[in-house]
PDB file of N, CA and C in Angstrom:
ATOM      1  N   UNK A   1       0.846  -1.182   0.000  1.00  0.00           N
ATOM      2  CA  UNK A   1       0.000   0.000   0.000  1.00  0.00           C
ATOM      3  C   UNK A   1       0.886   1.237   0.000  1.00  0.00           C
ATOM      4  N   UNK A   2       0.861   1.907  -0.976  1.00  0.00           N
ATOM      5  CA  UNK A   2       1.727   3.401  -0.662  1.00  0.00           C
ATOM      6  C   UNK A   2       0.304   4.734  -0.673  1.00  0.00           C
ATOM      7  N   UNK A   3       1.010   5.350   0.234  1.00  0.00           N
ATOM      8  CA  UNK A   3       0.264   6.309   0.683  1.00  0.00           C
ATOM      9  C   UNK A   3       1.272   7.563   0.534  1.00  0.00           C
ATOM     10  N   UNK A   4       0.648   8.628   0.179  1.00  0.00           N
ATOM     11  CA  UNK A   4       1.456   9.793   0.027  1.00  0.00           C
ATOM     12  C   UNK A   4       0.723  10.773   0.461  1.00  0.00           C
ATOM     13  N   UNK A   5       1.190  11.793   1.253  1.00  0.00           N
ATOM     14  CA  UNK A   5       0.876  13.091   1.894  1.00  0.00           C
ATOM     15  C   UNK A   5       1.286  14.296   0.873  1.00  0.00           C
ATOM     16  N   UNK A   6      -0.054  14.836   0.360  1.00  0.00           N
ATOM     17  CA  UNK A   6      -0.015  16.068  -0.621  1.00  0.00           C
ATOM     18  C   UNK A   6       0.368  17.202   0.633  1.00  0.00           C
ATOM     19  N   UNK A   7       1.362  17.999   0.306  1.00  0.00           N
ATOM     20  CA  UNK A   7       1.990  18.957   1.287  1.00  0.00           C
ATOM     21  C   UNK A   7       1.315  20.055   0.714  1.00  0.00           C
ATOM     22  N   UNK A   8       1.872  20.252  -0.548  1.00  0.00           N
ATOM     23  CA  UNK A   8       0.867  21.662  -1.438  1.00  0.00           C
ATOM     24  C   UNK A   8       0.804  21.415  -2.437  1.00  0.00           C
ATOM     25  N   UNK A   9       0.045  22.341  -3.115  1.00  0.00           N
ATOM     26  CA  UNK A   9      -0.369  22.064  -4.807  1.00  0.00           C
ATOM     27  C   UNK A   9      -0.732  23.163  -5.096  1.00  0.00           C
ATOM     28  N   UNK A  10      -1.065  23.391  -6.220  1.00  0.00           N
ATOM     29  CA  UNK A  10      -1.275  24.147  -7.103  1.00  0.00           C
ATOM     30  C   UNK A  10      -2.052  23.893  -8.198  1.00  0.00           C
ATOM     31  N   UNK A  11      -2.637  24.643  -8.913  1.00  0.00           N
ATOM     32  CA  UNK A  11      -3.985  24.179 -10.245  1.00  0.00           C
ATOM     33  C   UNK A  11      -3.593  25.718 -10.910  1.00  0.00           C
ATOM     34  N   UNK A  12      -3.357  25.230 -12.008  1.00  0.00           N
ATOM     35  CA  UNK A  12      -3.745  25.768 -13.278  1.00  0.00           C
ATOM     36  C   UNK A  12      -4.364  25.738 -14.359  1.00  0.00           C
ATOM     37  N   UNK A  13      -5.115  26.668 -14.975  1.00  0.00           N
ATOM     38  CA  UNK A  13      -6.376  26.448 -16.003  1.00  0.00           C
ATOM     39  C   UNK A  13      -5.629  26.710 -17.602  1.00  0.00           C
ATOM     40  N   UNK A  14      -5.093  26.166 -17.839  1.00  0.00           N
ATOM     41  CA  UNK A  14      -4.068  25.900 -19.463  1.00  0.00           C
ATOM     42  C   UNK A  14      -4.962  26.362 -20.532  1.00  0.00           C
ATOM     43  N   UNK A  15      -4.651  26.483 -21.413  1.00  0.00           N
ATOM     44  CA  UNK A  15      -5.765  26.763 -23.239  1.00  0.00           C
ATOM     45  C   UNK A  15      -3.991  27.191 -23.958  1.00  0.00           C
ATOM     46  N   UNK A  16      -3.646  26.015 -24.429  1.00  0.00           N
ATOM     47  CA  UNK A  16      -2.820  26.047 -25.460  1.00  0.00           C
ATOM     48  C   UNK A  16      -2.693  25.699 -26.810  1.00  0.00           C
ATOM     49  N   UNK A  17      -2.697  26.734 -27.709  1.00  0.00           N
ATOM     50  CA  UNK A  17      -2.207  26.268 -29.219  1.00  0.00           C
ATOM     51  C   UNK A  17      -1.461  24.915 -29.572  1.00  0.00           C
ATOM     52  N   UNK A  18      -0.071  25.168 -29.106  1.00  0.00           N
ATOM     53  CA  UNK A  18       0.658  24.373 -29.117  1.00  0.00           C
ATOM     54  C   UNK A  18       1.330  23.990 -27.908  1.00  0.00           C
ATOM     55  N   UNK A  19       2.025  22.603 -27.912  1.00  0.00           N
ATOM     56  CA  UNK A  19       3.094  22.213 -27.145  1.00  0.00           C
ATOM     57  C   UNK A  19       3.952  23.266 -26.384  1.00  0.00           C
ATOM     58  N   UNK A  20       4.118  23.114 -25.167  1.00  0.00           N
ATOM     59  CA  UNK A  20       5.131  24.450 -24.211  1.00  0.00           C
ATOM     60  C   UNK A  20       5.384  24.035 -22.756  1.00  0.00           C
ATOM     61  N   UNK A  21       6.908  24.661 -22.675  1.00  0.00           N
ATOM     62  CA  UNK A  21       7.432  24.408 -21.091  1.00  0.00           C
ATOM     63  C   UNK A  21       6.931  25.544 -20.373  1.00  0.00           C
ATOM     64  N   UNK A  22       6.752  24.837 -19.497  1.00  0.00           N
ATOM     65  CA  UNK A  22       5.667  25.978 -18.313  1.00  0.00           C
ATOM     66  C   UNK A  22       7.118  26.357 -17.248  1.00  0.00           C
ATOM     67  N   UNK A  23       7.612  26.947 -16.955  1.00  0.00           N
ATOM     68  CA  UNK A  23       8.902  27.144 -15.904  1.00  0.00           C
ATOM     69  C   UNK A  23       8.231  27.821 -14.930  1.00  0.00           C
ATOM     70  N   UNK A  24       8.670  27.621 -13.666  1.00  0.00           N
ATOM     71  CA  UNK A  24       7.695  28.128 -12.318  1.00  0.00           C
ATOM     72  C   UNK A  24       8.928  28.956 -11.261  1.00  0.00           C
ATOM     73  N   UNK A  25       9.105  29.507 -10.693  1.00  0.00           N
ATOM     74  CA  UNK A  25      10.018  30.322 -10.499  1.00  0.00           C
ATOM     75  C   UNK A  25      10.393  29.631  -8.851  1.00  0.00           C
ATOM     76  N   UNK A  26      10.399  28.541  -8.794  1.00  0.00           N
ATOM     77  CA  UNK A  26      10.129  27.698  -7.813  1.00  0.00           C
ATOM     78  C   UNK A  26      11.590  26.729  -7.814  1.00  0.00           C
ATOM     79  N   UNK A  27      11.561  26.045  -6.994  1.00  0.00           N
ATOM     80  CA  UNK A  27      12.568  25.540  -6.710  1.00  0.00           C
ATOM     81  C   UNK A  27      12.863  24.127  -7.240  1.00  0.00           C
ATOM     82  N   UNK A  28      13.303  23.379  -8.011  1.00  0.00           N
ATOM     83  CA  UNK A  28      13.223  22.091  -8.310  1.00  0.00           C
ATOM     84  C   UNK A  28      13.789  21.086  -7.135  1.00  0.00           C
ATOM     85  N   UNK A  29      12.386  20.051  -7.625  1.00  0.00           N
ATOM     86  CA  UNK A  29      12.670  19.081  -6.536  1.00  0.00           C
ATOM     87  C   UNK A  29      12.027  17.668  -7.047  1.00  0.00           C
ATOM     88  N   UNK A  30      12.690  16.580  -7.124  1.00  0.00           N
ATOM     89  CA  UNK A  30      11.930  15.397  -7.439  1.00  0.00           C
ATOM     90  C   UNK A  30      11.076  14.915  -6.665  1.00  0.00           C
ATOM     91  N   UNK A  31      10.224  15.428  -5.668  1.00  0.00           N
ATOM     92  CA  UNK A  31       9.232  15.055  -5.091  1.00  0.00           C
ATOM     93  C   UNK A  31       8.032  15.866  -5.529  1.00  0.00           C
ATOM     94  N   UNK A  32       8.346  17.019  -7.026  1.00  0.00           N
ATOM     95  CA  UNK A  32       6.844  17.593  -7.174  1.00  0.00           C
ATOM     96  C   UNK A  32       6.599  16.674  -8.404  1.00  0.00           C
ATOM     97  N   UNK A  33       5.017  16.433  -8.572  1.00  0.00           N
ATOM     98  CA  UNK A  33       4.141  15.530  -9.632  1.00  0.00           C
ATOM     99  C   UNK A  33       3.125  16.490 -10.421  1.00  0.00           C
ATOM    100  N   UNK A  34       2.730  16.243 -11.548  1.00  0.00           N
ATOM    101  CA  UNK A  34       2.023  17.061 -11.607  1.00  0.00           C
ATOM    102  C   UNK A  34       0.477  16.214 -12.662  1.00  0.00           C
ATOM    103  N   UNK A  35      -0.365  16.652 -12.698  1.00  0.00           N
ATOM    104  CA  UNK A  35      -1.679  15.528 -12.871  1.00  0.00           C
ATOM    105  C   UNK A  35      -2.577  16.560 -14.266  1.00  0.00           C
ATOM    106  N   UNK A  36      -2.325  16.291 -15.551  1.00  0.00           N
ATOM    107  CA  UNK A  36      -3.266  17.122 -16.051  1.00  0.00           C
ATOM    108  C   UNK A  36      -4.188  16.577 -16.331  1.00  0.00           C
ATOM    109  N   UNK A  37      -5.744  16.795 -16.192  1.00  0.00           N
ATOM    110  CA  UNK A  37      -6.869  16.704 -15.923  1.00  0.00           C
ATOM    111  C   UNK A  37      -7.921  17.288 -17.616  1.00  0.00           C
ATOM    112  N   UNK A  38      -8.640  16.975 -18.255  1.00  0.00           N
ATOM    113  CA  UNK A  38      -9.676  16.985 -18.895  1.00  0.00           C
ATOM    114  C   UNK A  38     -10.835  16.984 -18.763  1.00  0.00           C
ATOM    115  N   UNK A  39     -11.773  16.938 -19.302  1.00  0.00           N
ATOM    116  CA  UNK A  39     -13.257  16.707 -18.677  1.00  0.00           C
ATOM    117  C   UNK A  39     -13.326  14.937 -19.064  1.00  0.00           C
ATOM    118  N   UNK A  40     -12.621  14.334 -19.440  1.00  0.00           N
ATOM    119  CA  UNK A  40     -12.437  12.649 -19.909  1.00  0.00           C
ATOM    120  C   UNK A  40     -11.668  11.667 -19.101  1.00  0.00           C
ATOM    121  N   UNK A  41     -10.129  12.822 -18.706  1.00  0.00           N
ATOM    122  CA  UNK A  41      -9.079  11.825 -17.940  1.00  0.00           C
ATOM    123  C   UNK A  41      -8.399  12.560 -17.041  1.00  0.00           C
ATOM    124  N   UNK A  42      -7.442  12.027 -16.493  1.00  0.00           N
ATOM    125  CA  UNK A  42      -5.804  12.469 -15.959  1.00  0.00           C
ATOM    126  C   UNK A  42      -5.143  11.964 -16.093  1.00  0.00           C
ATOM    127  N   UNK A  43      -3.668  12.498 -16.657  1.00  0.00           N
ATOM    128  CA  UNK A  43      -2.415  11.718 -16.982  1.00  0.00           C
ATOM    129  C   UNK A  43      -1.367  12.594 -15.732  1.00  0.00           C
ATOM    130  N   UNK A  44      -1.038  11.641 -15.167  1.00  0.00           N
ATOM    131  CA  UNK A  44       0.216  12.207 -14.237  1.00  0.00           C
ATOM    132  C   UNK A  44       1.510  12.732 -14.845  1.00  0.00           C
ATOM    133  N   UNK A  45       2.121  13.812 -15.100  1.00  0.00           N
ATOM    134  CA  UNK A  45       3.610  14.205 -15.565  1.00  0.00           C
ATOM    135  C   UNK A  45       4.700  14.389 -14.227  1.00  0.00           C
ATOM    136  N   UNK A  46       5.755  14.067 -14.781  1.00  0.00           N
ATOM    137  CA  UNK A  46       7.110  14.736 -13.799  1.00  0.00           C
ATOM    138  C   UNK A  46       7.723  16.138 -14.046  1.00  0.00           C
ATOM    139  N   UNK A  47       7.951  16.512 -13.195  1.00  0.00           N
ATOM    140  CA  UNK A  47       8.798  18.143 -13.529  1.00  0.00           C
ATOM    141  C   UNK A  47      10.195  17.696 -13.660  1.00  0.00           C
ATOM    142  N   UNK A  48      10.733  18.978 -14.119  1.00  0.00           N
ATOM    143  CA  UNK A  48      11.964  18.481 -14.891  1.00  0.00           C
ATOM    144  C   UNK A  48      12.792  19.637 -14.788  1.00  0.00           C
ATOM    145  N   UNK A  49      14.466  19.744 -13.937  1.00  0.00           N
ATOM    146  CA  UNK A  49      14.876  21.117 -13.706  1.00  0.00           C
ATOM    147  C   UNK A  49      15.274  21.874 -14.878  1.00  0.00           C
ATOM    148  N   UNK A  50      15.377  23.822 -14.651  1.00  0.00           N
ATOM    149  CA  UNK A  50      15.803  24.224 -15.697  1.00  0.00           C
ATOM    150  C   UNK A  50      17.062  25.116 -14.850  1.00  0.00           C
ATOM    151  N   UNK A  51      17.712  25.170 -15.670  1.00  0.00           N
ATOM    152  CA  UNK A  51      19.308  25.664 -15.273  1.00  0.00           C
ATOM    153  C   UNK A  51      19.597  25.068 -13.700  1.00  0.00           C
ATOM    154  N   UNK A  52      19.448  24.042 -13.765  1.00  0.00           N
ATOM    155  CA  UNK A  52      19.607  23.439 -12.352  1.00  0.00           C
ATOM    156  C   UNK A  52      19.020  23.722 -10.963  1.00  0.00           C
ATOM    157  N   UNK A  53      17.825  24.411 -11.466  1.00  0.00           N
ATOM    158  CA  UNK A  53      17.446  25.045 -10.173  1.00  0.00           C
ATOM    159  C   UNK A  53      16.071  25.286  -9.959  1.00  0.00           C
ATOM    160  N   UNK A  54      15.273  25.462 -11.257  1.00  0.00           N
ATOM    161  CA  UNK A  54      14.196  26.008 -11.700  1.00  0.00           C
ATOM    162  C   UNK A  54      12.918  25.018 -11.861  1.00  0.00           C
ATOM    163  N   UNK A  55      11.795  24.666 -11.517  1.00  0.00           N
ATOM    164  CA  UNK A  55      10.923  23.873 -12.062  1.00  0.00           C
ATOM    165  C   UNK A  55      10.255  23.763 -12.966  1.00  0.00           C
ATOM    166  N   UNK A  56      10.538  22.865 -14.214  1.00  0.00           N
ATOM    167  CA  UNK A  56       9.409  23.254 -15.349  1.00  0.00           C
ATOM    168  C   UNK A  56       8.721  22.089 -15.479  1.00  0.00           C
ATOM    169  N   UNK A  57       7.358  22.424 -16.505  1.00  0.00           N
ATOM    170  CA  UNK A  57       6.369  21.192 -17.113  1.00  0.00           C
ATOM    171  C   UNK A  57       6.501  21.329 -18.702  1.00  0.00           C
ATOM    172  N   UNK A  58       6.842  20.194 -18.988  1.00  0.00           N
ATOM    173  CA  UNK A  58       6.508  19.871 -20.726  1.00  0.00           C
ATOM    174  C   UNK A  58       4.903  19.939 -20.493  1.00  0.00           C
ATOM    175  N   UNK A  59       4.563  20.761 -21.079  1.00  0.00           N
ATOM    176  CA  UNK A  59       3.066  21.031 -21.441  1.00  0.00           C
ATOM    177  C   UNK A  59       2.308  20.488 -22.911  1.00  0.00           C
ATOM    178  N   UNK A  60       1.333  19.530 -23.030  1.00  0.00           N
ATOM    179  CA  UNK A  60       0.928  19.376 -24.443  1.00  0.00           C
ATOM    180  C   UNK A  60      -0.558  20.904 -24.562  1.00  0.00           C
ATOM    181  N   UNK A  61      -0.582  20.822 -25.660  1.00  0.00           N
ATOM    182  CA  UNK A  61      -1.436  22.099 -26.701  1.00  0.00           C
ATOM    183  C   UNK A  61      -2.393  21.399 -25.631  1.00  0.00           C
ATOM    184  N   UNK A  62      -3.704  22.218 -25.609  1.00  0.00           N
ATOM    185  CA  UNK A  62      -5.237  21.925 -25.346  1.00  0.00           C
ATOM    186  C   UNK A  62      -5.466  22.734 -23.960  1.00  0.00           C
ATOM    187  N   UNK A  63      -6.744  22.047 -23.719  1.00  0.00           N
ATOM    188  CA  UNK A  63      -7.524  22.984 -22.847  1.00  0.00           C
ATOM    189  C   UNK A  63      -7.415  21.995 -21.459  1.00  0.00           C
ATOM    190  N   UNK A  64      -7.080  22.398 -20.283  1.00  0.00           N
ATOM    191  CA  UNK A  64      -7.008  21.523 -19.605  1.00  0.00           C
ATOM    192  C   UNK A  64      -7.110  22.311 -18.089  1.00  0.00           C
ATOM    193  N   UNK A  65      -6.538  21.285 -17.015  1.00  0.00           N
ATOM    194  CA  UNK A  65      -6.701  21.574 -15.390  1.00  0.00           C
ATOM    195  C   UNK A  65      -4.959  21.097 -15.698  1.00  0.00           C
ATOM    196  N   UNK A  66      -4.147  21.955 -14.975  1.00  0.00           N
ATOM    197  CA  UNK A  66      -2.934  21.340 -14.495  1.00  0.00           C
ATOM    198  C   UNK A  66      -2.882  21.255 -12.665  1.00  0.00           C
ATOM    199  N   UNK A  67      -3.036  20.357 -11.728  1.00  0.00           N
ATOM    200  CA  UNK A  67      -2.513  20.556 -10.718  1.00  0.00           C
ATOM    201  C   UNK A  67      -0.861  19.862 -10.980  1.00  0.00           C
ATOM    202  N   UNK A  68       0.011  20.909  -9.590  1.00  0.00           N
ATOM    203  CA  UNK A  68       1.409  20.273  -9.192  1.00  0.00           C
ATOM    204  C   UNK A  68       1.111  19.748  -7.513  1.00  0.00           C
ATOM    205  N   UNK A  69       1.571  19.220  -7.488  1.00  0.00           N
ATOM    206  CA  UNK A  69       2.198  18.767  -5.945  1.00  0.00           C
ATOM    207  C   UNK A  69       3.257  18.465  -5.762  1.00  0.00           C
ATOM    208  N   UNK A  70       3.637  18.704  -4.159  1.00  0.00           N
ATOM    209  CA  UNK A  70       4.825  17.615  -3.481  1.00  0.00           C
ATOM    210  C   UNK A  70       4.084  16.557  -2.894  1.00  0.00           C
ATOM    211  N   UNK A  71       4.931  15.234  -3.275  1.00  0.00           N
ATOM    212  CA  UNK A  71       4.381  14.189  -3.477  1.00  0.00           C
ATOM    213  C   UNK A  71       5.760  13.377  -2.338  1.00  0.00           C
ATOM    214  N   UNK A  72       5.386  13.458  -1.237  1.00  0.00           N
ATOM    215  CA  UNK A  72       6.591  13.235   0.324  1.00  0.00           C
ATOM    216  C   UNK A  72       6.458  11.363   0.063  1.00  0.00           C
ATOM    217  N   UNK A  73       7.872  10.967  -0.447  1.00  0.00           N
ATOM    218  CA  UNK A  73       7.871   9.318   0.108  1.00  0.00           C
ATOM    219  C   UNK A  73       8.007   8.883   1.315  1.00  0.00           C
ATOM    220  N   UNK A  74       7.385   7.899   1.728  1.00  0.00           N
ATOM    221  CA  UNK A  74       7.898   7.266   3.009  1.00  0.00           C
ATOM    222  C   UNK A  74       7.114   8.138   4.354  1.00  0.00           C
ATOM    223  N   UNK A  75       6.084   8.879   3.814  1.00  0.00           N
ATOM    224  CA  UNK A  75       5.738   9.663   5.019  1.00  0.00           C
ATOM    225  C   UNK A  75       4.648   9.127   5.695  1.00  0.00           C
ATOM    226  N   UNK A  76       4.309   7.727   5.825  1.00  0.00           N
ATOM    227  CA  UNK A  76       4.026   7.085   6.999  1.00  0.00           C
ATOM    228  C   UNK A  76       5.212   6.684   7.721  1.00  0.00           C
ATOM    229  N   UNK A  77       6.320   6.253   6.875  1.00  0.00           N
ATOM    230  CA  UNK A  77       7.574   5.761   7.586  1.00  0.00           C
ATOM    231  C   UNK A  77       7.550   7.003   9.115  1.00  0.00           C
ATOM    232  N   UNK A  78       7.710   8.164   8.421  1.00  0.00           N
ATOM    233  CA  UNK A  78       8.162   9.397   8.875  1.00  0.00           C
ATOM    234  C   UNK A  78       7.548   9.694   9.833  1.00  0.00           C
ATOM    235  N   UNK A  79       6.084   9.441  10.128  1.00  0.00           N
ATOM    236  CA  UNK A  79       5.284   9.488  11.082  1.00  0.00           C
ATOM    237  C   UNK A  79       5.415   8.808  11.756  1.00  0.00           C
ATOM    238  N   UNK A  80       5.393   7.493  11.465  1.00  0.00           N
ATOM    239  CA  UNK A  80       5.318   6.325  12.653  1.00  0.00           C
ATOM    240  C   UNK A  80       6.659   6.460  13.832  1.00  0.00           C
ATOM    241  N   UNK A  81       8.415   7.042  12.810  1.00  0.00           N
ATOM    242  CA  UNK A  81       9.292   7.146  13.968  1.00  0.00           C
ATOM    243  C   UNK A  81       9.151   8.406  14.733  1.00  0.00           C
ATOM    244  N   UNK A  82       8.421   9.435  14.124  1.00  0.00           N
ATOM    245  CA  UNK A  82       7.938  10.549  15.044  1.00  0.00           C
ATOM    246  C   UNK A  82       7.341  10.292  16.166  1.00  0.00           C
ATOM    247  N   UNK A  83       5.720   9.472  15.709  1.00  0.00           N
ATOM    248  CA  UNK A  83       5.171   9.447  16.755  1.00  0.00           C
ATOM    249  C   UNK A  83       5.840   8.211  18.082  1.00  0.00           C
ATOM    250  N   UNK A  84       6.598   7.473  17.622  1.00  0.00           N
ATOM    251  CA  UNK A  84       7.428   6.652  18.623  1.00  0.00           C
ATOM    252  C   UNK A  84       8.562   7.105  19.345  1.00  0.00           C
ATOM    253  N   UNK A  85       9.060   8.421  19.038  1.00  0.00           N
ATOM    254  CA  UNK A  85       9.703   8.986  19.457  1.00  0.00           C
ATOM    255  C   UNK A  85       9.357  10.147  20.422  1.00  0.00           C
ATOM    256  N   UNK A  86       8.094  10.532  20.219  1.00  0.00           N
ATOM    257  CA  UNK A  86       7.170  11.149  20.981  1.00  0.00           C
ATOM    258  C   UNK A  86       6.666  10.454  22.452  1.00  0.00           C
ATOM    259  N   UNK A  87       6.197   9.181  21.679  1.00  0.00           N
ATOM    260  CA  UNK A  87       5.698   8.350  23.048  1.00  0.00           C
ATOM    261  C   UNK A  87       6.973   7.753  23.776  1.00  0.00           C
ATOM    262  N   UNK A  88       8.256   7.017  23.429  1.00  0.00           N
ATOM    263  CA  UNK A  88       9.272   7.366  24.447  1.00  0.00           C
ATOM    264  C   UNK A  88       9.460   8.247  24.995  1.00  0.00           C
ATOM    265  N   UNK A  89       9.916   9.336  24.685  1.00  0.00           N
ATOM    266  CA  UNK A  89       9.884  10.536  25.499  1.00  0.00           C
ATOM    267  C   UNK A  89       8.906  11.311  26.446  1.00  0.00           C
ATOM    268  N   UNK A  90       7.761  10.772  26.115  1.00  0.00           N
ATOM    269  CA  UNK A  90       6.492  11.051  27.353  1.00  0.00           C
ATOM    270  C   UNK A  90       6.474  10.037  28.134  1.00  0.00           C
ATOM    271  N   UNK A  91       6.687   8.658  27.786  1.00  0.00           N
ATOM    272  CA  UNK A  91       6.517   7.725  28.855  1.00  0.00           C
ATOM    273  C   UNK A  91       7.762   7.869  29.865  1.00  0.00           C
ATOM    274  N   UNK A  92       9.159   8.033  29.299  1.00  0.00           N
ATOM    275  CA  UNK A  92      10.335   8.227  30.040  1.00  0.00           C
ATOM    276  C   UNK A  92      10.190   9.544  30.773  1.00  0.00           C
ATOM    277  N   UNK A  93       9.515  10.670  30.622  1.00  0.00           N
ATOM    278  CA  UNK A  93       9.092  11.571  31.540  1.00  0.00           C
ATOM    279  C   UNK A  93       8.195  11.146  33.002  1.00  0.00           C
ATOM    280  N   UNK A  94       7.481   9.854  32.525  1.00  0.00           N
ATOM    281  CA  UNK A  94       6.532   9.420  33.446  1.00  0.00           C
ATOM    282  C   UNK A  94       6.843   8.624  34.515  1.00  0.00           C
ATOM    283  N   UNK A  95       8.131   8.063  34.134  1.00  0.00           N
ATOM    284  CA  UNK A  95       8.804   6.970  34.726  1.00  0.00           C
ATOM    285  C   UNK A  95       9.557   7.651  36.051  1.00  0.00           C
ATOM    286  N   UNK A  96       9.322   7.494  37.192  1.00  0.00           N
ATOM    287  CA  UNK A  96      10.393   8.204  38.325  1.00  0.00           C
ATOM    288  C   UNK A  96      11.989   8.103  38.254  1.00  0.00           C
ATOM    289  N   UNK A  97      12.592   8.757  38.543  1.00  0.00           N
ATOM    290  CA  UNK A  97      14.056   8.342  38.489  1.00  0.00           C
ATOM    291  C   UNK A  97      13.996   8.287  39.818  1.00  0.00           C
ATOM    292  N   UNK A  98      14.705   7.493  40.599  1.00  0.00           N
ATOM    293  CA  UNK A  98      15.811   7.368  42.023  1.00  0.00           C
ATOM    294  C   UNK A  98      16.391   8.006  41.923  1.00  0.00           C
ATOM    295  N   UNK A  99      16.603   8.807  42.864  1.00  0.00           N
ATOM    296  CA  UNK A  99      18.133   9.528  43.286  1.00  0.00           C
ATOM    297  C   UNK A  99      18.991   8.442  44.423  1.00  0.00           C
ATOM    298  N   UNK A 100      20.639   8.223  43.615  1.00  0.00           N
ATOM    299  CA  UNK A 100      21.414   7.497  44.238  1.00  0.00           C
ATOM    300  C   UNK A 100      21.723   7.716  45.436  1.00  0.00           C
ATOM    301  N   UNK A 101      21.437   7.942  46.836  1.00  0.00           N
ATOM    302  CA  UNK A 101      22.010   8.530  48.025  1.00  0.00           C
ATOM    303  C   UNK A 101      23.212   7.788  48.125  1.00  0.00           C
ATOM    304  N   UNK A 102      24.330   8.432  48.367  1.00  0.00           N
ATOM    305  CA  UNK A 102      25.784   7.925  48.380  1.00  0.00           C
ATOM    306  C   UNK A 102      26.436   8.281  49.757  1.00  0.00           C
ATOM    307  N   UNK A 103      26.669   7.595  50.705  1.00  0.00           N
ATOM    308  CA  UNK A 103      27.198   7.456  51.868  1.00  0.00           C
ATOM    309  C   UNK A 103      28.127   8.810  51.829  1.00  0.00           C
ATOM    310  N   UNK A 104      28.160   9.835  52.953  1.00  0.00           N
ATOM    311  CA  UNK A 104      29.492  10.492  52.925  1.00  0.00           C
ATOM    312  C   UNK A 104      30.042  10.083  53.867  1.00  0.00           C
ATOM    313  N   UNK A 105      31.503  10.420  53.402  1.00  0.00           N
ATOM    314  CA  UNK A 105      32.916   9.927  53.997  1.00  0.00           C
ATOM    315  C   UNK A 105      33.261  10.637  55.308  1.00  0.00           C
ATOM    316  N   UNK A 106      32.583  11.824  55.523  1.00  0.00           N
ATOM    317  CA  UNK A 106      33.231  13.145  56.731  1.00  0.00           C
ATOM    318  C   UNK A 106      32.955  12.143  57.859  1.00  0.00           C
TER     319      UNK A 106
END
């Protein structure tokens, strides 16, 4: 089962002649996806960097919905050692410590 946590997104309303790279003034990252939408389908695309830094979409011609997202792997992984790391640390708060009383020497 993979599960993925949409962090943010974005939608855009496209009407293109032709074929075009959409560049977003945004940061490239292989965790954004992007889903273009019809009144028929959705085909999922990948972004793709420009001058090493930049996010763009190969865009086809037509009339369409573009959403982007970040698309986070492993973020049940990510949760589950959070929240276990959470509940150690509250239960070890709960737990009494002893104080060692140590004989003095005087």
């Amino acid at each position: 089962m993979a599960f993925f946590l949409y962090k943010q997104s974005e939608k855009f309303k496209i009407e293109a002649d032709n074929d075009f790279i959409m560049i977003q003034n945004e940061i490239y990252s292989p965790v954004w996806k992007g889903k273009i939408c019809n009144k028929s389908d959705c085909k999922t695309i990948e972004s793709a960097p420009a001058l090493e830094s930049l996010r763009t979409w190969t865009l086809p011609a037509g009339k369409y919905e573009l959403e982007t997202y970040a698309e986070t792997p492993f973020s049940n992984v990510r949760w589950i050692i959070f929240y276990s790391g959470l509940f150690l640390a509250l239960l070890s708060s709960l737990i009494p410590t002893s104080k060692i009383n140590r004989g003095s020497t005087v």
